[in-house]
Protein backbone atom coordinates (compact mmCIF):
# COMPACT_ATOMS: atom_id res chain seq x y z
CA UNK A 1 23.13 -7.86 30.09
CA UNK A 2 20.21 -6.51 28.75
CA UNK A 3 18.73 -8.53 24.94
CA UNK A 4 16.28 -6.46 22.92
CA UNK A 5 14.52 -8.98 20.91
CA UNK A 6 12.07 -9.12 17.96
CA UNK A 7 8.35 -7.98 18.70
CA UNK A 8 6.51 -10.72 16.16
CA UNK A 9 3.30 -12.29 16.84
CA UNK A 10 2.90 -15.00 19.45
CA UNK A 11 6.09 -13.73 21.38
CA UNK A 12 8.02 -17.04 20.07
CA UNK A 13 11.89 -16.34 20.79
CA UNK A 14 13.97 -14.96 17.69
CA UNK A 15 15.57 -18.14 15.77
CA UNK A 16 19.01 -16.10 15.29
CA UNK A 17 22.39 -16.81 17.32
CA UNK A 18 24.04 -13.74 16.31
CA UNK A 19 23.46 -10.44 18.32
CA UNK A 20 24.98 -6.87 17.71
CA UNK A 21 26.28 -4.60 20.52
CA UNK A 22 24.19 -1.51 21.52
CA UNK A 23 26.29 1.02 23.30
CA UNK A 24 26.19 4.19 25.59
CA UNK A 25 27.78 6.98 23.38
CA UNK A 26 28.30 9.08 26.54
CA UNK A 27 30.41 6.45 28.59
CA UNK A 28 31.70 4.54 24.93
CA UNK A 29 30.05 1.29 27.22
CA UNK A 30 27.97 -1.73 25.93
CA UNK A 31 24.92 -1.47 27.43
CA UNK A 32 22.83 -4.30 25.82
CA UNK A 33 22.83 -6.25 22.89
CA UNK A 34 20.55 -6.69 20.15
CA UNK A 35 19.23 -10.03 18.69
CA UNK A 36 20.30 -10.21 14.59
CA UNK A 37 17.35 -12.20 13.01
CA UNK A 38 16.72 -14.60 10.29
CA UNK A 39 15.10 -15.56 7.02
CA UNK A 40 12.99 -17.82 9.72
CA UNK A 41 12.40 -14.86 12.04
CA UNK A 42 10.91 -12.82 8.99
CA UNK A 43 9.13 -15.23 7.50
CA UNK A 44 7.35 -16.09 11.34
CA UNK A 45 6.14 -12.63 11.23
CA UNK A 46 5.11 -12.46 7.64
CA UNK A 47 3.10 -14.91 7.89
CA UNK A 48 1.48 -13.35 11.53
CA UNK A 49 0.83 -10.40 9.10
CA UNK A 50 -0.96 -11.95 6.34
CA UNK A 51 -3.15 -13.91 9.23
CA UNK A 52 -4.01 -10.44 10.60
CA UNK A 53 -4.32 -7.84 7.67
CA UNK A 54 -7.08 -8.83 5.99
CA UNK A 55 -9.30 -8.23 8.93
CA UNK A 56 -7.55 -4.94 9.78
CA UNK A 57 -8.41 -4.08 6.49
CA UNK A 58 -12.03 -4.70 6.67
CA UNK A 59 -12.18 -2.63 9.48
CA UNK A 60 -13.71 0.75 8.84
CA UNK A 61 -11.11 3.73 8.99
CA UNK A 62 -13.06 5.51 11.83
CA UNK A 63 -11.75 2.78 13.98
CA UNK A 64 -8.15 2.52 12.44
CA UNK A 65 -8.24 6.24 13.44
CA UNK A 66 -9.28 5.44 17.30
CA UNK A 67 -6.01 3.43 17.54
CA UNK A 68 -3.98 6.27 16.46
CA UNK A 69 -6.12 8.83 18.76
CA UNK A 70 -5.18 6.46 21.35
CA UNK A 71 -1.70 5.62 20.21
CA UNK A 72 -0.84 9.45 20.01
CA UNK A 73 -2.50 9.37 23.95
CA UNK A 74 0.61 6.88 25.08
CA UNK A 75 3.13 8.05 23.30
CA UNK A 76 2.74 11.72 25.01
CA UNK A 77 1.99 9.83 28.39
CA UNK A 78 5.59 8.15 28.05
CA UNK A 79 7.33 10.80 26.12
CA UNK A 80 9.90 10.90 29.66
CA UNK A 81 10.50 7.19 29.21
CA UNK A 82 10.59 7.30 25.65
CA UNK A 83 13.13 10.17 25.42
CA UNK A 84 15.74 9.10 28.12
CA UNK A 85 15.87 6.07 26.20
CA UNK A 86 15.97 7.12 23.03
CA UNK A 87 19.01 9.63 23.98
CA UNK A 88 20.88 6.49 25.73
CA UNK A 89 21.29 4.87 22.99
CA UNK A 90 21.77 7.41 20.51
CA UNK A 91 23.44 10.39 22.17
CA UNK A 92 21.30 13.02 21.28
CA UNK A 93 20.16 15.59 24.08
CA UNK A 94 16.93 15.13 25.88
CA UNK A 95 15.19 18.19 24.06
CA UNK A 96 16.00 16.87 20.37
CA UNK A 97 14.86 13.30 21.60
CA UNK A 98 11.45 14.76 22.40
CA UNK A 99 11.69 16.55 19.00
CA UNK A 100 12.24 13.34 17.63
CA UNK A 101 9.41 12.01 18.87
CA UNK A 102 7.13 14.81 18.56
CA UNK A 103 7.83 14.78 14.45
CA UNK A 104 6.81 11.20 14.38
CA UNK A 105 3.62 12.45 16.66
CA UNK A 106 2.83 14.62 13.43
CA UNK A 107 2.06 12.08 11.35
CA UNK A 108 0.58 10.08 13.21
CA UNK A 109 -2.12 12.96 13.79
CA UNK A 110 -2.26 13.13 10.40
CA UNK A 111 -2.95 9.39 10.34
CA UNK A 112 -5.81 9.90 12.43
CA UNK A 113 -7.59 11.79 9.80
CA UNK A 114 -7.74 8.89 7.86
CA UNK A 115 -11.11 8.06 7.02
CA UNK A 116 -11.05 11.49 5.07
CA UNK A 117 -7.93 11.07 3.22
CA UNK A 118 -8.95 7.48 1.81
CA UNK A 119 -12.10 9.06 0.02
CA UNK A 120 -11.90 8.24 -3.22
CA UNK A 121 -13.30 9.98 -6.34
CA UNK A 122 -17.11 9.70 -8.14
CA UNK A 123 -18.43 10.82 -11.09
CA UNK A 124 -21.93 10.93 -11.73
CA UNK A 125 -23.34 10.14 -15.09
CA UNK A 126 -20.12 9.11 -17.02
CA UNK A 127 -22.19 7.83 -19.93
CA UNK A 128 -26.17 7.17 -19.87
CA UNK A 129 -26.68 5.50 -16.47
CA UNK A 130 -23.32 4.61 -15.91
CA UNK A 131 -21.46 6.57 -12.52
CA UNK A 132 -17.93 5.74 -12.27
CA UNK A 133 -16.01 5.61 -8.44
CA UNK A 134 -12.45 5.04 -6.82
CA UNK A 135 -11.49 3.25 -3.80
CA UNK A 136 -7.53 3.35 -1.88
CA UNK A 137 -7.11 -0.45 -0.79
CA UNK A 138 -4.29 -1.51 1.54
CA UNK A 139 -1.51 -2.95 -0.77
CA UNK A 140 -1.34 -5.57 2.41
CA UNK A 141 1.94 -6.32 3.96
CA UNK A 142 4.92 -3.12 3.75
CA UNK A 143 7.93 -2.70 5.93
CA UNK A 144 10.43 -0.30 6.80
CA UNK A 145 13.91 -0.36 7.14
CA UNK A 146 14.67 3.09 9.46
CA UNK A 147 18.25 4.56 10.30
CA UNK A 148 19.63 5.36 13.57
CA UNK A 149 19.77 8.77 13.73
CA UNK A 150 15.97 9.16 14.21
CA UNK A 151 14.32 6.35 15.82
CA UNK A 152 10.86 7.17 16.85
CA UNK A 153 10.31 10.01 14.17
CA UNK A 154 11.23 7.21 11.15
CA UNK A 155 9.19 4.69 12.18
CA UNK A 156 6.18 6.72 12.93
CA UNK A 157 6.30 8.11 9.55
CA UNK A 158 6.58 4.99 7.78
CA UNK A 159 3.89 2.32 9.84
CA UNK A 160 1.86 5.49 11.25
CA UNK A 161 0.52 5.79 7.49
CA UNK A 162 0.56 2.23 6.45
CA UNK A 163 -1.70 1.03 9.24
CA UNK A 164 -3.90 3.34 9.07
CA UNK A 165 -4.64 2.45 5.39
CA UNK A 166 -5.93 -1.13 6.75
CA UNK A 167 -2.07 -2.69 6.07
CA UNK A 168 0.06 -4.70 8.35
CA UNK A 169 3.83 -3.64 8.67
CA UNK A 170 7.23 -5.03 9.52
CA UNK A 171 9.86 -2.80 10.74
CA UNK A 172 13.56 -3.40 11.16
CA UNK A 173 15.13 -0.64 12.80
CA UNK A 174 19.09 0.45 13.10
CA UNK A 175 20.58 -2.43 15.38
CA UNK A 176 22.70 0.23 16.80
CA UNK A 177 19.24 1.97 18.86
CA UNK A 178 16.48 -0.53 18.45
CA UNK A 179 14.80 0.02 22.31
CA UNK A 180 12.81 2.87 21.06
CA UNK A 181 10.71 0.84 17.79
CA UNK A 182 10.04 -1.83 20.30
CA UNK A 183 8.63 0.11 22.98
CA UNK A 184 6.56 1.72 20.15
CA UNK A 185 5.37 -1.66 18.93
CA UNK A 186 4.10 -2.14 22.47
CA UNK A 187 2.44 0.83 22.68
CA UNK A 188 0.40 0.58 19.56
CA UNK A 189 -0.11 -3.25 21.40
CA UNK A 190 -1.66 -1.56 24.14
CA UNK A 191 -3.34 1.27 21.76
CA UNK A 192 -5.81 -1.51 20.14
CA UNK A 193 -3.76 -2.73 17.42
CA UNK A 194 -4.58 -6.49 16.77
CA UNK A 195 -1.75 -8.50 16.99
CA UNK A 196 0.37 -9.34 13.91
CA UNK A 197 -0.62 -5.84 12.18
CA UNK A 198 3.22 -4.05 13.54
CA UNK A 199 5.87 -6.37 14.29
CA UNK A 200 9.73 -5.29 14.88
CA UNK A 201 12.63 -7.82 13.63
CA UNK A 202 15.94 -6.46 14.28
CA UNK A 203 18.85 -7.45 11.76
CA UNK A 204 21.17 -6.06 9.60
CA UNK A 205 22.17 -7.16 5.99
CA UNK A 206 20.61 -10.25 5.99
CA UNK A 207 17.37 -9.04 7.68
CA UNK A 208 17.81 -6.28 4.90
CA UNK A 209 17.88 -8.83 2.04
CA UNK A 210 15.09 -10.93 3.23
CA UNK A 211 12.67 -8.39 3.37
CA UNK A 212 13.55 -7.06 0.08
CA UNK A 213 12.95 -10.39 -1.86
CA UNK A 214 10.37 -11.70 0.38
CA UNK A 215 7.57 -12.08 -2.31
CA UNK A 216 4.78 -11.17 0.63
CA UNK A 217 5.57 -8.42 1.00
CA UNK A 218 4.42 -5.53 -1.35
CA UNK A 219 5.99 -2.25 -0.45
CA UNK A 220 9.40 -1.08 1.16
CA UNK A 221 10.08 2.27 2.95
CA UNK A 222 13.70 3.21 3.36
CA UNK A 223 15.89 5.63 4.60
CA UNK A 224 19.65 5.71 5.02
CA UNK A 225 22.66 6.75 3.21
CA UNK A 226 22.60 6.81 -0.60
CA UNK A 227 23.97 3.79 -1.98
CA UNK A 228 22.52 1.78 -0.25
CA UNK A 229 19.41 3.47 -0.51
CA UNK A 230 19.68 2.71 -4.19
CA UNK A 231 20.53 -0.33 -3.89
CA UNK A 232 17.47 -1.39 -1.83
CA UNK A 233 15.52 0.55 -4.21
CA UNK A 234 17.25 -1.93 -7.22
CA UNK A 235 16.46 -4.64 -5.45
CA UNK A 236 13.20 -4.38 -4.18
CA UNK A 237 11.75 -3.25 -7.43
CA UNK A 238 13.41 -6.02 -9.29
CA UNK A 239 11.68 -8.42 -6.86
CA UNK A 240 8.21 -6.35 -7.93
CA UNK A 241 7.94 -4.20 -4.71
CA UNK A 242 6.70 -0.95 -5.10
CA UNK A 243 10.20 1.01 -3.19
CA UNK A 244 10.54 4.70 -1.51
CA UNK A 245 14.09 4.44 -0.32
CA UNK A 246 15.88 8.27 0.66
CA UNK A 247 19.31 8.70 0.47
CA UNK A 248 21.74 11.30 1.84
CA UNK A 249 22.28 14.92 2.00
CA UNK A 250 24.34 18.13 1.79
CA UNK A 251 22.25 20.43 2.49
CA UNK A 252 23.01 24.18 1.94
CA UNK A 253 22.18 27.64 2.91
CA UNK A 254 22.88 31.03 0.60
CA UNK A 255 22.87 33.71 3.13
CA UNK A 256 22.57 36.94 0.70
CA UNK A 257 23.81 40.12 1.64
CA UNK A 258 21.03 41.90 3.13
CA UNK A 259 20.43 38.91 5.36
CA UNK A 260 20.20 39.50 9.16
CA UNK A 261 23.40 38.02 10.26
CA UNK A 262 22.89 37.66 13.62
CA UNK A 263 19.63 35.30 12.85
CA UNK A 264 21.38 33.23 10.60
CA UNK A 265 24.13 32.51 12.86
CA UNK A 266 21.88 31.62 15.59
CA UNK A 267 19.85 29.24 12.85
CA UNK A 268 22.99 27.87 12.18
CA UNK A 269 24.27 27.01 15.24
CA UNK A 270 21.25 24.95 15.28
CA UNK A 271 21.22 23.03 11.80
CA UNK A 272 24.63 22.49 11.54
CA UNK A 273 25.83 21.22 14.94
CA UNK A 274 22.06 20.36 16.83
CA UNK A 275 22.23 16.41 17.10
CA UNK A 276 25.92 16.41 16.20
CA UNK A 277 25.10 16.90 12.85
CA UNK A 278 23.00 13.64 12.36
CA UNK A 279 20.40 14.55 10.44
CA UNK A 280 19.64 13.96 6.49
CA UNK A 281 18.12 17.54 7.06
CA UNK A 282 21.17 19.27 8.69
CA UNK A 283 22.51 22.55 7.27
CA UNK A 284 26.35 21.52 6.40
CA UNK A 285 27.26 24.24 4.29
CA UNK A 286 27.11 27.73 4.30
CA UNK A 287 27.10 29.85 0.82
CA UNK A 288 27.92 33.53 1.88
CA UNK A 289 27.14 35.62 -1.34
CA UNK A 290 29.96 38.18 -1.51
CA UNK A 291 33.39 38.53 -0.25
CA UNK A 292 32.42 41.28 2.55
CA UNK A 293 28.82 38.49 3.82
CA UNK A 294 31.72 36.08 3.72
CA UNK A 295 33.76 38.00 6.07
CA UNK A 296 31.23 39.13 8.91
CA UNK A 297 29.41 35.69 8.51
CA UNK A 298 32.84 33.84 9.55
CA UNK A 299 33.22 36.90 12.03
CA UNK A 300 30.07 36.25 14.12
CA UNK A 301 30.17 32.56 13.65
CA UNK A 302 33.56 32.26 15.59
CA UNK A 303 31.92 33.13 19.51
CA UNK A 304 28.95 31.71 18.86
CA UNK A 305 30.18 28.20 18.17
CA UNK A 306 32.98 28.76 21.05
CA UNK A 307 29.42 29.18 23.23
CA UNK A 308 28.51 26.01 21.97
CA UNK A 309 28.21 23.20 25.00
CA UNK A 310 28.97 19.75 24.20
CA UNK A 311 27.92 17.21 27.22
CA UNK A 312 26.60 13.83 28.00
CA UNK A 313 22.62 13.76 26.31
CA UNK A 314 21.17 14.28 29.88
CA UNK A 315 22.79 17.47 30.38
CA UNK A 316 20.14 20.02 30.02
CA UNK A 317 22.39 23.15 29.30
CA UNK A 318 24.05 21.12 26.60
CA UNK A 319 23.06 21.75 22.90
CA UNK A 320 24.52 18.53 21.12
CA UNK A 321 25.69 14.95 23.01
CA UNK A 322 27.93 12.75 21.40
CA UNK A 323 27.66 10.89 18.16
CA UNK A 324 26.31 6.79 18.11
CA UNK A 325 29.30 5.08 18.11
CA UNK A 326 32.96 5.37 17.91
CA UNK A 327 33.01 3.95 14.27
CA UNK A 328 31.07 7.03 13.13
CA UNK A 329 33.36 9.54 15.49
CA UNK A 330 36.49 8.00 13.36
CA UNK A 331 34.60 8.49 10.06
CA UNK A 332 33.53 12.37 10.70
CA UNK A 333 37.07 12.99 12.14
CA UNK A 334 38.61 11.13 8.96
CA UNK A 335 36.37 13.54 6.77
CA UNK A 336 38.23 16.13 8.68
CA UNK A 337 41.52 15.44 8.21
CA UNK A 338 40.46 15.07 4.69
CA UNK A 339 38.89 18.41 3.95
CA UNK A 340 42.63 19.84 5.69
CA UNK A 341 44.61 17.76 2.63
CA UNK A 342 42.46 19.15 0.72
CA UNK A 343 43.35 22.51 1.57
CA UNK A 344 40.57 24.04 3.32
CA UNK A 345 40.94 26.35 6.01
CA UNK A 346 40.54 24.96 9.39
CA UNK A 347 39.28 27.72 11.37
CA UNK A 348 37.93 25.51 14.46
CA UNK A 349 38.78 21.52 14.77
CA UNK A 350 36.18 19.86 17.04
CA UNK A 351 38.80 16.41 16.80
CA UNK A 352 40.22 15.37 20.08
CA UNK A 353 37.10 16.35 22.26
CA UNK A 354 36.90 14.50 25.41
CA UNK A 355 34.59 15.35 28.31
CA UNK A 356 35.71 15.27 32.04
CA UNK A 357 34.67 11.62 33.45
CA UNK A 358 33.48 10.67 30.07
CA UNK A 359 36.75 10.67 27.82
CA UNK A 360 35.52 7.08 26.48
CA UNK A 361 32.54 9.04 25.37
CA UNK A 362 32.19 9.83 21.36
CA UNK A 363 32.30 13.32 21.57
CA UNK A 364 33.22 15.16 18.37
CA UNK A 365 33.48 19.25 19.32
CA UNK A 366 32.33 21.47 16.55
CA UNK A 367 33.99 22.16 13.52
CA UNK A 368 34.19 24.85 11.07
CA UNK A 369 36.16 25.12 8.00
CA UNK A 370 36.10 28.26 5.15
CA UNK A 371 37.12 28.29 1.64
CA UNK A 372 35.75 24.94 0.65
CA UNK A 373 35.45 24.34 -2.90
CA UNK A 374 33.13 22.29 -4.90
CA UNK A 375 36.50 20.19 -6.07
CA UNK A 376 36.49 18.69 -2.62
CA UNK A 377 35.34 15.28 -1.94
CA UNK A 378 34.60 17.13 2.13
CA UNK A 379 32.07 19.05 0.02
CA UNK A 380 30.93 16.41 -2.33
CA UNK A 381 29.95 13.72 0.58
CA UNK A 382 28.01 13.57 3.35
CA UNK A 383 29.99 14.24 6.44
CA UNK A 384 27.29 13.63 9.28
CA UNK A 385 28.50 15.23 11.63
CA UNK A 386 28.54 18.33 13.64
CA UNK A 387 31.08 20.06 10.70
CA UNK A 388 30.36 23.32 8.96
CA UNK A 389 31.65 24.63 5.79
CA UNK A 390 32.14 27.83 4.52
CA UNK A 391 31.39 27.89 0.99
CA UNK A 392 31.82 31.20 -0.63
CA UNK A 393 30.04 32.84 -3.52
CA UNK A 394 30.87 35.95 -5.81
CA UNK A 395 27.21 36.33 -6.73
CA UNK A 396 23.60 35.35 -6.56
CA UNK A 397 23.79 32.74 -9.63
CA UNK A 398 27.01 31.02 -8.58
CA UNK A 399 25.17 30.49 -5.41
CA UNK A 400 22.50 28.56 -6.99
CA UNK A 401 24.39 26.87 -8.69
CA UNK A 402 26.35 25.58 -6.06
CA UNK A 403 22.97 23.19 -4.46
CA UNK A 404 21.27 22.84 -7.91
CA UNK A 405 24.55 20.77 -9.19
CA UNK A 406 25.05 19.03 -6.07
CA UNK A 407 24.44 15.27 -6.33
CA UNK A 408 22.53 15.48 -3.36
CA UNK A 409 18.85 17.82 -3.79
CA UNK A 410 17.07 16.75 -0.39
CA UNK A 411 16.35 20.37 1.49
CA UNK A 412 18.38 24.12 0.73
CA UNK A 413 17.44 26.82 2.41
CA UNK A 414 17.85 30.97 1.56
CA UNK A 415 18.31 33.52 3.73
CA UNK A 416 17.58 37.38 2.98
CA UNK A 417 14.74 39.92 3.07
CA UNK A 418 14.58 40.43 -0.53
CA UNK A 419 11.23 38.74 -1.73
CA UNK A 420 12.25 38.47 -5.37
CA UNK A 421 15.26 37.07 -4.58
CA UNK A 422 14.26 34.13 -2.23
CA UNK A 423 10.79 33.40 -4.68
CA UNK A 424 13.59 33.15 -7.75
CA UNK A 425 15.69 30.99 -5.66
CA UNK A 426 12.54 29.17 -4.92
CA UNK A 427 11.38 28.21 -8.06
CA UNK A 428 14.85 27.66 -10.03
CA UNK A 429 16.64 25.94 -7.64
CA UNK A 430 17.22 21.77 -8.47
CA UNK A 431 16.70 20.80 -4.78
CA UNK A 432 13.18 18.99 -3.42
CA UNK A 433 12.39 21.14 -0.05
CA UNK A 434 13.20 24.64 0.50
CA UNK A 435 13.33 27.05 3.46
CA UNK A 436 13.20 30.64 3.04
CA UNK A 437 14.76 32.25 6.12
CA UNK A 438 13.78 28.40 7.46
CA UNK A 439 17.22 26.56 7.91
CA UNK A 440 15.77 23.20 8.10
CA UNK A 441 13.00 23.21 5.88
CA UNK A 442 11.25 19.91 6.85
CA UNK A 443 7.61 20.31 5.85
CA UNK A 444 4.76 19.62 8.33
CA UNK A 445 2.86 16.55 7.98
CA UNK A 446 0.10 17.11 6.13
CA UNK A 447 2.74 17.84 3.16
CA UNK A 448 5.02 15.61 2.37
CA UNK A 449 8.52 14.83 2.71
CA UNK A 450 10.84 14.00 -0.30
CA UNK A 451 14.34 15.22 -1.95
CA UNK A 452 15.60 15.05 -5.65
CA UNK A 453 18.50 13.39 -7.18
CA UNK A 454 20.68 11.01 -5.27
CA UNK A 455 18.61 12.09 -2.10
CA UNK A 456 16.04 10.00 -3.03
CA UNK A 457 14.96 6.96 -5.31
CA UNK A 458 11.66 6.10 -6.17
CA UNK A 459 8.86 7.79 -7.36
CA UNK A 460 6.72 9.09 -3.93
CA UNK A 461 7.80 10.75 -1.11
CA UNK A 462 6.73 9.81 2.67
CA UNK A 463 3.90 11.12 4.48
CA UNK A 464 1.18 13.67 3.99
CA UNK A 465 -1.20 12.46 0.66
CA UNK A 466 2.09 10.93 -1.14
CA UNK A 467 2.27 8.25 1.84
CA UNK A 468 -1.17 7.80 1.46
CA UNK A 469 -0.45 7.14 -2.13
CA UNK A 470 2.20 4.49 -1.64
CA UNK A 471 1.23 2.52 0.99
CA UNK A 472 -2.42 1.93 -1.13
CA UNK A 473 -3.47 1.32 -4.50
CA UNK A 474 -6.18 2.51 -6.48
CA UNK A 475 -9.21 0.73 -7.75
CA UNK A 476 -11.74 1.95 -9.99
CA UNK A 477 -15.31 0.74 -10.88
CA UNK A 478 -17.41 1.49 -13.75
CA UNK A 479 -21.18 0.41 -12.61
CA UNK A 480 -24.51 0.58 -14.42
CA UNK A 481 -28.22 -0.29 -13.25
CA UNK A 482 -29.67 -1.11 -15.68
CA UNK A 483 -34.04 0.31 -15.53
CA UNK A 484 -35.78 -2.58 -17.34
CA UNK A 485 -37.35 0.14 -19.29
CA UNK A 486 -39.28 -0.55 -22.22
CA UNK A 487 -37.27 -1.06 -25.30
CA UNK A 488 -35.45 -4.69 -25.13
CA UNK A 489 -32.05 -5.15 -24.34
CA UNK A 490 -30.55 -2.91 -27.40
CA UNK A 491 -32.43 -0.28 -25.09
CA UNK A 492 -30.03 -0.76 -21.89
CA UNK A 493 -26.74 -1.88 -24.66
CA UNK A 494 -23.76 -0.69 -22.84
CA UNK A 495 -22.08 1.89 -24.57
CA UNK A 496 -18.32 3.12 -23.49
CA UNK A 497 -19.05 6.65 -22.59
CA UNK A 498 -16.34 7.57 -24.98
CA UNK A 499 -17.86 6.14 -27.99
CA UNK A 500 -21.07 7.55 -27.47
């Protein structure tokens, strides 16, 4: 069988004797297994990264950026390879694989713009003879810790960035799809990247708590489910990391009355149920305004998720695969059952899905439920998975409301063709991204990516400037020549420009 093992400097063989099981979600098989590192495997590549940063920091951006250029070039020459395996070990469909790796692409074009985004700032004549100048330095050694449910589009985010700004990066991605990260690893390899700058160790808890109190290192990128997103965020800090760790999601969508029905439900179809639902930026619930939107939304939502096509991730005519493993198909189900004690309606149950020669599979159909309340712990969690609710609202306030209060605030979206309407929802509504008629509103890469409340923990969000922010630090020089002018030294006395 198949071991994926760490990618660290020198190629050395990981020190750990435990390994985790990766498995096909379409056949419900092992297909490899995964070697679970060590304080010893992390601190072999730590100290391969501090050996190798401080000359990939000294080298000028321009050629930082050619690595990326070139990077970018291999990643779209395997995007075939990349995808198939990417979808074997996750489940998701070939086309949302590509996605996946075609988001990650985004930054890393914006990473190749580098040498104008580290520019710092200069003032001229801050005082008599005195000009005063920035500079971004690498903070030197960050890593990521990435979840499974994107595993090219994470990582890319998170090192894409980093390196660029001159630093070296450790990444531990989800044990349960790791193949992806590596092959990335070896790509940037093969891009120009000297060795020791990227480095993959796989682990899970333990790796976790190594990297956050590993004194080398300086920054930590998250992103996972909430708690323990805070708790790596506790951590970290407390060991004097500077921490970006994002949490969950329950996303929502007000659909107003005057919205084009027919456009939302196809938007929906896609948010809610596209990857099975595993996504931090999924569209979960539905807020119909009125009784009567409620009524033809749940009307024209019916057929179209019957059309849905659930099938193994290589089927092209499918729109969703299965989910990762069958410990998450038992969770969504469970959240299921729960939201029916709870006493919403059940209008379609996805649970007992199995797929002709694949009933080992972890197929979860789709699922719709209507008259969910805020009471419910099904609408107060994160279900991730492909499960809709049917939230409904008497009126335009109650609807924001319903997001704004939310312990989650990572994306909302609003659908309707009244301007005023979606630019008051806009700017009132306690949630960090927003779509307007957009029902995943993730923003391109050159902005940056970031949700409020329990979404997120820290104080800067990933890519775009605000990545560029976090993985460097600022330093600022005050600098005067001084003429030799007549006059003595009194003449040239520094003065604070201030005090002047």
């Amino acid at each position: 069988m198949r071991t994926i093992e760490h990618v660290v400097a020198g190629g050395a063989a990981g020190a750990g004797t435990r390994h985790g099981d990766v498995y096909d979600p379409n056949s419900g098989q092992v297909q490899a297994r995964v070697t679970l590192g060590t304080q010893a495997d992390l601190d072999r590549a730590v100290a391969a990264a501090q050996a190798a940063q401080p000359a990939w920091a000294a080298t000028n951006p321009q050629r930082r950026a050619r690595v990326m250029f070139r990077f970018k070039e291999l990643v779209e020459a395997n995007m075939e390879e990349l995808a198939h395996t990417l979808s074997s070990e996750h489940g998701k469909v070939i086309a949302d694989a590509k996605g996946d790796i075609q988001r990650g692409l985004e930054v890393i074009e914006f990473a190749c713009g580098i040498p104008h985004v580290l520019k710092g700032e200069y003032t001229q004549g801050a005082g008599p003879g005195i000009d005063v100048y920035s500079m971004r330095q690498p903070i030197g050694i960050g890593a990521g810790i990435t979840p499974f449910n994107f595993p090219a589009m994470i990582p890319m985010w998170m090192f894409g960035v980093a390196i660029a700004c001159g630093n070296a990066f450790i990444l531990k991605p989800s044990e349960r799809d790791p193949s992806v990260p590596v092959r990335l690893a070896e790509l940037m390899r093969e891009a120009g990247l000297p060795e020791g700058v990227l480095q993959v160790v796989h682990g899970d808890k333990e790796m976790v708590d190594a990297i956050l109190d590993h004194p080398a290192i300086a920054g930590v990128s998250f992103v996972g489910s909430s708690d323990i997103a805070h708790y790596v965020y506790r951590r970290g800090v407390e060991a004097g990391k500077r921490v970006q760790a994002m949490g969950g999601a329950k996303n929502h969508g007000i659909v107003m009355p005057d919205a084009d029905l027919d456009q939302v439900v196809a938007d929906l179809s896609g948010a809610a149920f596209g990857s099975a639902g595993e996504r931090c930026m999924a569209l979960p619930v539905v807020v119909p305004v009125g009784e009567q939107t409620a009524d033809r939304l749940r009307e024209k939502l019916i057929p179209a998720i019957a059309a849905l096509r659930v099938g193994v991730s290589t089927d092209a005519e499918a729109h969703y695969g299965p989910v990762v493993n069958a410990a998450h198909k038992q969770r969504v189900e469970n959240w299921i059952q729960t939201g029916v004690d709870e006493g919403a309606e059940l209008v379609v149950d996805g649970r007992g899905f199995t797929l002709q020669g694949h009933e080992q599979g972890f197929f979860i159909g789709p699922t719709l439920f209507d008259r969910v309340t805020p009471a419910m712990s099904a609408y107060k969690e994160e279900i991730f998975g492909p499960v809709l609710q049917i939230v409904r609202a008497p009126d335009f306030e109650t609807a924001l409301r319903l997001p704004s209060e939310h312990q989650y605030g990572n994306g909302v979206a609003i659908f309707t063709r009244n301007g005023h309407a979606a630019r008051e929802f806009a700017a009132r509504v306690n949630v960090g991204m927003v779509g307007i008629n957009v029902p995943i509103p993730v923003p391109v890469a050159y902005h940056t990516f970031g949700g409020w409340k329990r979404s997120a923990f820290g104080d800067t969000n990933q890519h775009g400037m605000e990545g560029v922010k976090f993985w460097t630090k600022v330093k600022t020089v005050t600098q005067r020549w001084p003429d030799g002018a007549a006059g003595g030294e009194a003449a040239n006395a520094f003065v604070i420009p201030t005090m002047g």
